[in-house]
PDB file of N, CA and C in Angstrom:
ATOM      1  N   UNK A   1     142.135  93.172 111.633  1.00  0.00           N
ATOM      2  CA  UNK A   1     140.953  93.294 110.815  1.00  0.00           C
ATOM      3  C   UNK A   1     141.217  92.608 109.473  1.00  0.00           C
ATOM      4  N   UNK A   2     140.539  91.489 109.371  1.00  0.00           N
ATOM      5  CA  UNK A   2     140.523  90.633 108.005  1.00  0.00           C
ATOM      6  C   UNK A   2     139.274  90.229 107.531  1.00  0.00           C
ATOM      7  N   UNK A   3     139.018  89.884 106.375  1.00  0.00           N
ATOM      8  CA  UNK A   3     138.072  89.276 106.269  1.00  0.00           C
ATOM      9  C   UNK A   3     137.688  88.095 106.591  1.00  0.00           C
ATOM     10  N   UNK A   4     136.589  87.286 106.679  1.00  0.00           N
ATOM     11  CA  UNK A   4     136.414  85.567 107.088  1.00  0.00           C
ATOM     12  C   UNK A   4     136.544  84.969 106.091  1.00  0.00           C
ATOM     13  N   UNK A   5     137.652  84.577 105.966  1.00  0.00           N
ATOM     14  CA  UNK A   5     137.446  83.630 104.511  1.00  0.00           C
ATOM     15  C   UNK A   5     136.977  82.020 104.504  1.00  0.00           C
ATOM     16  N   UNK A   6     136.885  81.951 105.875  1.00  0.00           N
ATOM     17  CA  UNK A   6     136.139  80.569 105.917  1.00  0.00           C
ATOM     18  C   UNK A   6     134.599  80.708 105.594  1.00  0.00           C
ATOM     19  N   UNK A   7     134.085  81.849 105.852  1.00  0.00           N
ATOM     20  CA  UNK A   7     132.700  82.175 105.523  1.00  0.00           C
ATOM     21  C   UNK A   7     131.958  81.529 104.068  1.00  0.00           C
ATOM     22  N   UNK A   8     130.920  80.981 103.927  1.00  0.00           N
ATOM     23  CA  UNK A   8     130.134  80.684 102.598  1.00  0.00           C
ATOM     24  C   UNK A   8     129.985  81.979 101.902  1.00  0.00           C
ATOM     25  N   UNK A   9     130.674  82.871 100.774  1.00  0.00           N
ATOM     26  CA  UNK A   9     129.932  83.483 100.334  1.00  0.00           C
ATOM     27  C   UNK A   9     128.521  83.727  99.731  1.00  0.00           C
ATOM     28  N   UNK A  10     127.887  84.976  99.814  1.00  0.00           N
ATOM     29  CA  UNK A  10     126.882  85.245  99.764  1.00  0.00           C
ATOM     30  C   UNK A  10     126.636  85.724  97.771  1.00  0.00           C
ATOM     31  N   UNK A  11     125.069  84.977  97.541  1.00  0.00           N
ATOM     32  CA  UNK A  11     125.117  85.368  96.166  1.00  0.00           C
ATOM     33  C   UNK A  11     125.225  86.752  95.413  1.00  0.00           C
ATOM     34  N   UNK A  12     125.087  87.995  96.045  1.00  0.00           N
ATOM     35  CA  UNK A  12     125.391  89.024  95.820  1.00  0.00           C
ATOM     36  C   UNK A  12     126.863  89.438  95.776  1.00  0.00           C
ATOM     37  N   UNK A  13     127.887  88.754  96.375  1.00  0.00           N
ATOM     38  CA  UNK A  13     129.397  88.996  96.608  1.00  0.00           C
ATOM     39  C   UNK A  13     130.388  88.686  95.122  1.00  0.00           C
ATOM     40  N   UNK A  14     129.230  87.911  93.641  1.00  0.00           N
ATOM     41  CA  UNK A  14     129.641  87.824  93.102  1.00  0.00           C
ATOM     42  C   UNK A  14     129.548  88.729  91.698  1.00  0.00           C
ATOM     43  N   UNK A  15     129.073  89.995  92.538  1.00  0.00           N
ATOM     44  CA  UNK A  15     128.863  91.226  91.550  1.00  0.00           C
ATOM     45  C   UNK A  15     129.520  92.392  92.542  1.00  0.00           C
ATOM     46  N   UNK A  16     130.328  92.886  91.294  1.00  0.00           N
ATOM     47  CA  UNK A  16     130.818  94.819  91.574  1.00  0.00           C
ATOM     48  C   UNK A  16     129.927  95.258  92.637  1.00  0.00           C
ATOM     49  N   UNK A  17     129.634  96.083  93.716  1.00  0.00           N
ATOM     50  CA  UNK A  17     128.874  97.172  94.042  1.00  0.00           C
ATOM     51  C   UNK A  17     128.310  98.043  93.088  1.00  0.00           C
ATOM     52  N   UNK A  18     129.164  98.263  92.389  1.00  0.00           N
ATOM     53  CA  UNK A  18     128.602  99.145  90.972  1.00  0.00           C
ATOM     54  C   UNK A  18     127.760  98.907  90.221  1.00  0.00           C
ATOM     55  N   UNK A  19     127.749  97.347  90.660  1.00  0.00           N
ATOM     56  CA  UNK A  19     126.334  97.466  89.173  1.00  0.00           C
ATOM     57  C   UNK A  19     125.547  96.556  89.914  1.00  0.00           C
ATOM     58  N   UNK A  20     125.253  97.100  91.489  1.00  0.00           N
ATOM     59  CA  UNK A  20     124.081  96.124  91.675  1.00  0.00           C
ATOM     60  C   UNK A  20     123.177  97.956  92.158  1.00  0.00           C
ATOM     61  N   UNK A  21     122.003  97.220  91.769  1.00  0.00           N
ATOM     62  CA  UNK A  21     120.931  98.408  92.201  1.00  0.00           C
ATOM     63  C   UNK A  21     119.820  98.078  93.574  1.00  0.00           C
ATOM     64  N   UNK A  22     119.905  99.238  93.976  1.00  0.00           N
ATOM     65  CA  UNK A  22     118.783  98.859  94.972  1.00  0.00           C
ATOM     66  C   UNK A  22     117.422  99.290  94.450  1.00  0.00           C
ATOM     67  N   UNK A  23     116.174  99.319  94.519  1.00  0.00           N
ATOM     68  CA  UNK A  23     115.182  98.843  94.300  1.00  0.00           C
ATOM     69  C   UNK A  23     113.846  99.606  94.666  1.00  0.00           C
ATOM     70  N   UNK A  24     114.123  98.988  95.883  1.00  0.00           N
ATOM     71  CA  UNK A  24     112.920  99.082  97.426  1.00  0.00           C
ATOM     72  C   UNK A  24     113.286  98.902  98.328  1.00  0.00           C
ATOM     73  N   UNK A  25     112.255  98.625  99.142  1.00  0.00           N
ATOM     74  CA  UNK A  25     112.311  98.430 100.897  1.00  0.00           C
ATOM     75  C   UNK A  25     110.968  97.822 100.986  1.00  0.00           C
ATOM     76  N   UNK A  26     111.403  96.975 101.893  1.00  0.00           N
ATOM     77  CA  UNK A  26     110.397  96.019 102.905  1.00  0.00           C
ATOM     78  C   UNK A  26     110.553  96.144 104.349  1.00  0.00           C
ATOM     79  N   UNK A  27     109.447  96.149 105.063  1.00  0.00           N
ATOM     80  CA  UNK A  27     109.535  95.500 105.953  1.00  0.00           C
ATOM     81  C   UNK A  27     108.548  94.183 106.439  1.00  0.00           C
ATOM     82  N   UNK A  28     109.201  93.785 107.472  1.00  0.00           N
ATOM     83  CA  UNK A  28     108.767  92.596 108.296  1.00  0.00           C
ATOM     84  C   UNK A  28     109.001  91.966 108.980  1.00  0.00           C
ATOM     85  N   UNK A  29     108.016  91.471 110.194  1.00  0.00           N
ATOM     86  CA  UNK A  29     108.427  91.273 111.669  1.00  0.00           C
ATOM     87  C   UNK A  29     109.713  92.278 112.312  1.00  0.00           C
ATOM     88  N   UNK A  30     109.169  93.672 112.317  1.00  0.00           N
ATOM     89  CA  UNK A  30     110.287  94.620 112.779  1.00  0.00           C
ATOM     90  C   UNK A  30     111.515  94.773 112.067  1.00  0.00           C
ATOM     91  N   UNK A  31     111.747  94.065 110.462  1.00  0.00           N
ATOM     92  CA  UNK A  31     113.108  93.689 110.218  1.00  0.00           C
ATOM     93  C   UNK A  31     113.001  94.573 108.841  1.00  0.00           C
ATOM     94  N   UNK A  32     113.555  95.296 108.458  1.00  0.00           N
ATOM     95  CA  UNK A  32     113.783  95.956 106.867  1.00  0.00           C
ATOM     96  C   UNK A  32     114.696  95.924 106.393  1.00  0.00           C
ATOM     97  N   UNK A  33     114.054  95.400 105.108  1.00  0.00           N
ATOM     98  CA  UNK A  33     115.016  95.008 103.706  1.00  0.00           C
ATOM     99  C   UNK A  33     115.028  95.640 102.755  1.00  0.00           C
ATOM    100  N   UNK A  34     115.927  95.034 102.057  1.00  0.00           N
ATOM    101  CA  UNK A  34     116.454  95.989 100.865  1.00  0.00           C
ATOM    102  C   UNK A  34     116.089  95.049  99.704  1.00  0.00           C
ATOM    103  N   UNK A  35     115.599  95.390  98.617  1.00  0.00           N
ATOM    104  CA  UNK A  35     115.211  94.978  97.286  1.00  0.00           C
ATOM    105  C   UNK A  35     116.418  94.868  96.100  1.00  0.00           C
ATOM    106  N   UNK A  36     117.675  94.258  96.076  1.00  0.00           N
ATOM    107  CA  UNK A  36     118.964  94.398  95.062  1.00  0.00           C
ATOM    108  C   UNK A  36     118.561  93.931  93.711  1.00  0.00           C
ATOM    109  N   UNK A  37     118.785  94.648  92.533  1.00  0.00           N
ATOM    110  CA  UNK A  37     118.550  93.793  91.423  1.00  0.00           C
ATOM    111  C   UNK A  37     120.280  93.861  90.612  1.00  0.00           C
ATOM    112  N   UNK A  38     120.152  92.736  90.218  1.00  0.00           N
ATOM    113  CA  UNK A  38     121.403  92.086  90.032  1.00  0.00           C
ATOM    114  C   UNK A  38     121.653  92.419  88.240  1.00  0.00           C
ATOM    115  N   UNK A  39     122.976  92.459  87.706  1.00  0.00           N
ATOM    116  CA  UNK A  39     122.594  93.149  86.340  1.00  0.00           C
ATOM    117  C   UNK A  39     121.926  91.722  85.402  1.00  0.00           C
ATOM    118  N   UNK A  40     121.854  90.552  85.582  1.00  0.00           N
ATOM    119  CA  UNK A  40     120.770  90.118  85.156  1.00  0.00           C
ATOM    120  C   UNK A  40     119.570  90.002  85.208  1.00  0.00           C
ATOM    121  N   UNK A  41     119.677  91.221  85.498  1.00  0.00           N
ATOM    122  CA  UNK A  41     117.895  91.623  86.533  1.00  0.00           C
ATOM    123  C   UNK A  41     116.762  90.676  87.361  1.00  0.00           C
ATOM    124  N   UNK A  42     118.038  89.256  88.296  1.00  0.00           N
ATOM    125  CA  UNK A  42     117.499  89.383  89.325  1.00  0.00           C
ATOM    126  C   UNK A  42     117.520  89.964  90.575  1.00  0.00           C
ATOM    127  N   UNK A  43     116.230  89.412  91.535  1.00  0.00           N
ATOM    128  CA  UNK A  43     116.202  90.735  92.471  1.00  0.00           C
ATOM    129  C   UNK A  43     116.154  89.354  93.647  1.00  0.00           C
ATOM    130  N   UNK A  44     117.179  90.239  94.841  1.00  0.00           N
ATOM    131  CA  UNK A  44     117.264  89.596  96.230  1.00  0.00           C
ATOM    132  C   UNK A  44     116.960  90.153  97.146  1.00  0.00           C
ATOM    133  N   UNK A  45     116.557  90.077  98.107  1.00  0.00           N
ATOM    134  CA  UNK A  45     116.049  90.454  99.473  1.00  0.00           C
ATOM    135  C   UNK A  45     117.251  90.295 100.572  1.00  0.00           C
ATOM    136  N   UNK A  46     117.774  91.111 100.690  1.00  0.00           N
ATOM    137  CA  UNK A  46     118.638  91.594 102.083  1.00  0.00           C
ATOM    138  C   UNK A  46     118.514  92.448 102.939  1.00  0.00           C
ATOM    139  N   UNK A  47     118.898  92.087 104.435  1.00  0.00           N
ATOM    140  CA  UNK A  47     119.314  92.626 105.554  1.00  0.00           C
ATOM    141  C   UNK A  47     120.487  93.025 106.026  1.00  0.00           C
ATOM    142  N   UNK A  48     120.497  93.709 107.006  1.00  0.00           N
ATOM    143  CA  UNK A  48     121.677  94.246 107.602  1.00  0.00           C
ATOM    144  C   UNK A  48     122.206  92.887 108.212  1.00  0.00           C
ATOM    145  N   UNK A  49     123.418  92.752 107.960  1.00  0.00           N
ATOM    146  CA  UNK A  49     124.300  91.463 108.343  1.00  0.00           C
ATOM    147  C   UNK A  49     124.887  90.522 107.144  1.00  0.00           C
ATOM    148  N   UNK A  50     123.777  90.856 105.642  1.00  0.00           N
ATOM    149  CA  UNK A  50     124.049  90.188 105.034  1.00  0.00           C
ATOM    150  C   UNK A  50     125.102  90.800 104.183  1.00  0.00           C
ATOM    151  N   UNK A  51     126.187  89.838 102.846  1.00  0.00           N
ATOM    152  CA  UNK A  51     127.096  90.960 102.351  1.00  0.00           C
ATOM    153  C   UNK A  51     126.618  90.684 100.994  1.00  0.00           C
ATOM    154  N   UNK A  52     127.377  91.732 100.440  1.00  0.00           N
ATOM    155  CA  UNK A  52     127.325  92.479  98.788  1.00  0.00           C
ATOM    156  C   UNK A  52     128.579  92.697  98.709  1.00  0.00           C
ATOM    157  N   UNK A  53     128.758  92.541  96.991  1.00  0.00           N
ATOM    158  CA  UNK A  53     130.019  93.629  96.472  1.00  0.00           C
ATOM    159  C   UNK A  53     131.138  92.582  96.511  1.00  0.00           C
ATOM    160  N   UNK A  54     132.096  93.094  96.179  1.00  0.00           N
ATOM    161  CA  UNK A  54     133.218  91.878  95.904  1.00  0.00           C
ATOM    162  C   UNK A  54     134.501  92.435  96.711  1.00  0.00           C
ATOM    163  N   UNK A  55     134.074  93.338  97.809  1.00  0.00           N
ATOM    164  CA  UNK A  55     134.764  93.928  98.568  1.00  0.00           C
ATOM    165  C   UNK A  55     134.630  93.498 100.026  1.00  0.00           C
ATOM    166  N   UNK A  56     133.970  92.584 100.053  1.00  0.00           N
ATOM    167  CA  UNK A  56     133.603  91.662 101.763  1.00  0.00           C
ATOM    168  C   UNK A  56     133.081  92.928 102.006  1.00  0.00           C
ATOM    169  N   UNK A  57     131.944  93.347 101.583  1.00  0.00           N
ATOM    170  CA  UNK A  57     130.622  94.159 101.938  1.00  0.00           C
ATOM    171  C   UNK A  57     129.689  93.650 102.992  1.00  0.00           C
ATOM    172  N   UNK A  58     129.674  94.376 103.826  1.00  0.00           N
ATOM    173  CA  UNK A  58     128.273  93.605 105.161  1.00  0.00           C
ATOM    174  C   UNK A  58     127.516  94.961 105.114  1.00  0.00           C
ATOM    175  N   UNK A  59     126.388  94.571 105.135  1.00  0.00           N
ATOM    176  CA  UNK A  59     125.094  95.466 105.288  1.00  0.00           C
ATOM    177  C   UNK A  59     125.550  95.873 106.948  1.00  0.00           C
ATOM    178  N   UNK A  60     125.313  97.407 106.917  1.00  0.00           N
ATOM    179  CA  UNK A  60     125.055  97.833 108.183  1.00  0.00           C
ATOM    180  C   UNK A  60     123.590  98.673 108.789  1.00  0.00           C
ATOM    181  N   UNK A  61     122.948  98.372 107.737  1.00  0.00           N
ATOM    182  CA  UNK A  61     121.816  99.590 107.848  1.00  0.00           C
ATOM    183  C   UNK A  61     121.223  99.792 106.571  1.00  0.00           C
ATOM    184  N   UNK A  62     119.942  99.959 106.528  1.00  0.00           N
ATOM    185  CA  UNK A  62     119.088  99.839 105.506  1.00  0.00           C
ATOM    186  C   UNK A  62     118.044 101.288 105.846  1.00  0.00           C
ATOM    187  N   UNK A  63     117.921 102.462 104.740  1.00  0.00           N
ATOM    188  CA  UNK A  63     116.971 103.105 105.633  1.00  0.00           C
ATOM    189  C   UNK A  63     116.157 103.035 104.621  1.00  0.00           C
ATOM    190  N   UNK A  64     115.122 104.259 104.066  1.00  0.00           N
ATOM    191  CA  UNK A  64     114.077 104.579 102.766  1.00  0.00           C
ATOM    192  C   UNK A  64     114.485 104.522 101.746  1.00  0.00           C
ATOM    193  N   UNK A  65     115.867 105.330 101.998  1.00  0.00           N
ATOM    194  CA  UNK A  65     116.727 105.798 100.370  1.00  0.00           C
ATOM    195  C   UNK A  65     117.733 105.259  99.920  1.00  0.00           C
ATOM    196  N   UNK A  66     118.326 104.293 100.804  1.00  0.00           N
ATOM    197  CA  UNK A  66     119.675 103.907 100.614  1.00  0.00           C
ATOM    198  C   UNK A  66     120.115 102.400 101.753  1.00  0.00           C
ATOM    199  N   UNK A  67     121.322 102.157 101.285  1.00  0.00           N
ATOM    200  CA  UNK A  67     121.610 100.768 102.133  1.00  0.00           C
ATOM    201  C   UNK A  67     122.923 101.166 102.377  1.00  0.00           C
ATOM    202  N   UNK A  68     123.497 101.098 103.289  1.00  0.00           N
ATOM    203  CA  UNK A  68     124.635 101.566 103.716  1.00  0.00           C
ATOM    204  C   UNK A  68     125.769  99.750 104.153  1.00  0.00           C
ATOM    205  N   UNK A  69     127.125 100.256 103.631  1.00  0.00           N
ATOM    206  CA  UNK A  69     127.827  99.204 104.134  1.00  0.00           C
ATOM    207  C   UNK A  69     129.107  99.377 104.238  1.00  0.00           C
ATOM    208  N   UNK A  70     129.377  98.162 105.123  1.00  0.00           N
ATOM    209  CA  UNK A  70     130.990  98.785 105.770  1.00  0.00           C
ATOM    210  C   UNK A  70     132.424  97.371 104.450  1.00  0.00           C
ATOM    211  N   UNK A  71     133.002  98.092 103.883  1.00  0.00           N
ATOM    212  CA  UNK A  71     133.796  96.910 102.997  1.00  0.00           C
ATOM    213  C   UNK A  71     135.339  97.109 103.639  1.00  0.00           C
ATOM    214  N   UNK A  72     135.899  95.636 103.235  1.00  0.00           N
ATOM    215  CA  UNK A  72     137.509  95.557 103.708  1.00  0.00           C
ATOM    216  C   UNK A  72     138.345  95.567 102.540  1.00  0.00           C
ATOM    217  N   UNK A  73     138.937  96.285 102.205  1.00  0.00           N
ATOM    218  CA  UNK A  73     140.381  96.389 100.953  1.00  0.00           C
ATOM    219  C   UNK A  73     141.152  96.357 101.909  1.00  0.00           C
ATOM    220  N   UNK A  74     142.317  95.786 100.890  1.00  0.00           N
ATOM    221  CA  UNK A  74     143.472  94.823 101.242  1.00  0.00           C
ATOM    222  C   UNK A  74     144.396  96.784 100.432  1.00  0.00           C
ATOM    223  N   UNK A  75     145.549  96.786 100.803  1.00  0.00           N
ATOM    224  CA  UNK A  75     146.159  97.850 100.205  1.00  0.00           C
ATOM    225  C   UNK A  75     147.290  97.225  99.857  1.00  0.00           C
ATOM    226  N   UNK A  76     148.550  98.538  99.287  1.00  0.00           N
ATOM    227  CA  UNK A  76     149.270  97.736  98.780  1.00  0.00           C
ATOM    228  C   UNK A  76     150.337  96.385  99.394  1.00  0.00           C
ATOM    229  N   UNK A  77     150.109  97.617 101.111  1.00  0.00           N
ATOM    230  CA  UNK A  77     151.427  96.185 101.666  1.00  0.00           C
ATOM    231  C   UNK A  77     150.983  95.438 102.536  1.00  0.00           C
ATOM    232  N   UNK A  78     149.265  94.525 101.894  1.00  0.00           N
ATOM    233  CA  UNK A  78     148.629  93.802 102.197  1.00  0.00           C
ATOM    234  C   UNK A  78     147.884  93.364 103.599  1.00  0.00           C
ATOM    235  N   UNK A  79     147.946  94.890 104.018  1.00  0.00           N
ATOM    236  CA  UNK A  79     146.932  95.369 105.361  1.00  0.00           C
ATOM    237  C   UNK A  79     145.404  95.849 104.899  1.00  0.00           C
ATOM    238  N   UNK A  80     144.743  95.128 105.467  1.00  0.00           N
ATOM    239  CA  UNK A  80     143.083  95.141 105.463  1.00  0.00           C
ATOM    240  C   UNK A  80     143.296  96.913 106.105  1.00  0.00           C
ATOM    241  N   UNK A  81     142.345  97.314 105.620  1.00  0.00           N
ATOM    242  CA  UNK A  81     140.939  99.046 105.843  1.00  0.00           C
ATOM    243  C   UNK A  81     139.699  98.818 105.612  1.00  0.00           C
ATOM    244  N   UNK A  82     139.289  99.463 106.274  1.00  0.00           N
ATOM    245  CA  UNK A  82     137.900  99.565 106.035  1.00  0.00           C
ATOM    246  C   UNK A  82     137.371 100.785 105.443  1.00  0.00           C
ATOM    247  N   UNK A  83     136.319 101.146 104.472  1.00  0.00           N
ATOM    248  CA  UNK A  83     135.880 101.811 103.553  1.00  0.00           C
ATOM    249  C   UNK A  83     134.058 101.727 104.052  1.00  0.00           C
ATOM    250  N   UNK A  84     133.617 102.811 103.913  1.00  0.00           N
ATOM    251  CA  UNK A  84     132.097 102.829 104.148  1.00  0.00           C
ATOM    252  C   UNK A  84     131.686 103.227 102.835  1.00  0.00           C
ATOM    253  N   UNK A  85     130.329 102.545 102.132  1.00  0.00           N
ATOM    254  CA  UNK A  85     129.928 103.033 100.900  1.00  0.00           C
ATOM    255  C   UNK A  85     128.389 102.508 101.172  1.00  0.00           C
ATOM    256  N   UNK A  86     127.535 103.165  99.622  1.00  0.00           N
ATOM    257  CA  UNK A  86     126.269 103.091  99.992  1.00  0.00           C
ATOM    258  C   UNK A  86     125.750 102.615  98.403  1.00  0.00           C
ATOM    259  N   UNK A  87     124.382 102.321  98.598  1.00  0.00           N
ATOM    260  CA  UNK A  87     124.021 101.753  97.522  1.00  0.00           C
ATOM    261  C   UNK A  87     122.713 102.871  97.538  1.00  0.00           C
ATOM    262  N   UNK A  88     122.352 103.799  96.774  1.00  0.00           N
ATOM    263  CA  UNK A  88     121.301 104.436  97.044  1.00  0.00           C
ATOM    264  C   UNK A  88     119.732 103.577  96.206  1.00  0.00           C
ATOM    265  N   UNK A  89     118.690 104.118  96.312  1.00  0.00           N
ATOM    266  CA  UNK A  89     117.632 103.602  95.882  1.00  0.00           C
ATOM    267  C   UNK A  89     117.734 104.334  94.420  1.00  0.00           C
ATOM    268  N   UNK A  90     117.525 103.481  93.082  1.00  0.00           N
ATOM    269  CA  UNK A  90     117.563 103.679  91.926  1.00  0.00           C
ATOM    270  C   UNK A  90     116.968 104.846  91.657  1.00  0.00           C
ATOM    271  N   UNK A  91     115.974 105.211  92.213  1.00  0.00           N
ATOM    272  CA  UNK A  91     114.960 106.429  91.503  1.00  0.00           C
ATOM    273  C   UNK A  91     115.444 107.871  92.282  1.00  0.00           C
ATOM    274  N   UNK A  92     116.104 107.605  93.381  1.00  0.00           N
ATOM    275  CA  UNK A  92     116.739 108.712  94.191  1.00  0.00           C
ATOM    276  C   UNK A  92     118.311 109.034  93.479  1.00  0.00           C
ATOM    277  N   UNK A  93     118.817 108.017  92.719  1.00  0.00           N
ATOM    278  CA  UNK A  93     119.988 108.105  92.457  1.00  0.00           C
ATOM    279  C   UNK A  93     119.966 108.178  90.832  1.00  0.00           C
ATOM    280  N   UNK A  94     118.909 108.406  90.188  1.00  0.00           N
ATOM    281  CA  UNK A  94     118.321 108.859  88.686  1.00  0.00           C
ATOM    282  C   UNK A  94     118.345 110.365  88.818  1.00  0.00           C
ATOM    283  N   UNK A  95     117.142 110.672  89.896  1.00  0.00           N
ATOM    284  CA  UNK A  95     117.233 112.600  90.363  1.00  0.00           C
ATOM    285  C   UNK A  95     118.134 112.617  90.841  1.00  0.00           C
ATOM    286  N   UNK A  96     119.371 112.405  90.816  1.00  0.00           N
ATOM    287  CA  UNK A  96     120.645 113.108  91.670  1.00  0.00           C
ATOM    288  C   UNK A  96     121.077 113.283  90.608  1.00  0.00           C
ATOM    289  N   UNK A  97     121.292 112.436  88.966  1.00  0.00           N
ATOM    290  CA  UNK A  97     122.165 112.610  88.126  1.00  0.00           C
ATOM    291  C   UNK A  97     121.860 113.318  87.213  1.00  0.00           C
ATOM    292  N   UNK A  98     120.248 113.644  87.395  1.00  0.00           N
ATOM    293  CA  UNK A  98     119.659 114.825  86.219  1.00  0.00           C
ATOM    294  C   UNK A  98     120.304 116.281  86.874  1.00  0.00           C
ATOM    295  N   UNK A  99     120.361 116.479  88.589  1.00  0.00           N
ATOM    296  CA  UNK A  99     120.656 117.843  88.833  1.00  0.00           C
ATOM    297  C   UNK A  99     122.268 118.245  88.464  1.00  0.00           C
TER     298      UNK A  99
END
């Protein structure tokens, strides 16, 4: 388990997970997306397949509230893991931090 490093990175791969926000949701032609705004507050349209984060992030799933993804860290004695993390929807993840 490695990452592709022959792969083109994707314009989202060149921001933290941390400071990208999700948004919204779309759909279309059966396909739903996710709304990312970037901390220069632009906003991209992704699917499951596409990546985020600077952790070789791939979208696995997109639902109402959240975008879910699977990332690869390298550890110390330079063996790839995999890590699951999520990006929740901004206004769901505002009421989580008032309770």
């Amino acid at each position: 388990m490695a990452p592709d490093f022959t792969r083109r990175k994707e314009p989202l791969e060149a921001f933290p997970l941390e400071s990208l926000t999700m948004v919204g949701t779309l759909a279309r032609n059966k396909t739903t997306y996710a709304l990312v705004r970037t901390p220069e507050s632009d906003v991209f349209q992704v699917r499951a397949g596409n990546y985020m984060g600077q952790n070789y992030g791939v979208i696995i799933e997109i639902g109402d509230g959240e975008l879910k993804l699977k990332e690869l860290l390298q550890d110390g004695a330079g063996d790839w893991t995999e890590r699951s993390s999520s990006l929740q929807l901004q206004q769901q993840a505002e009421q989580q931090k008032k309770r």
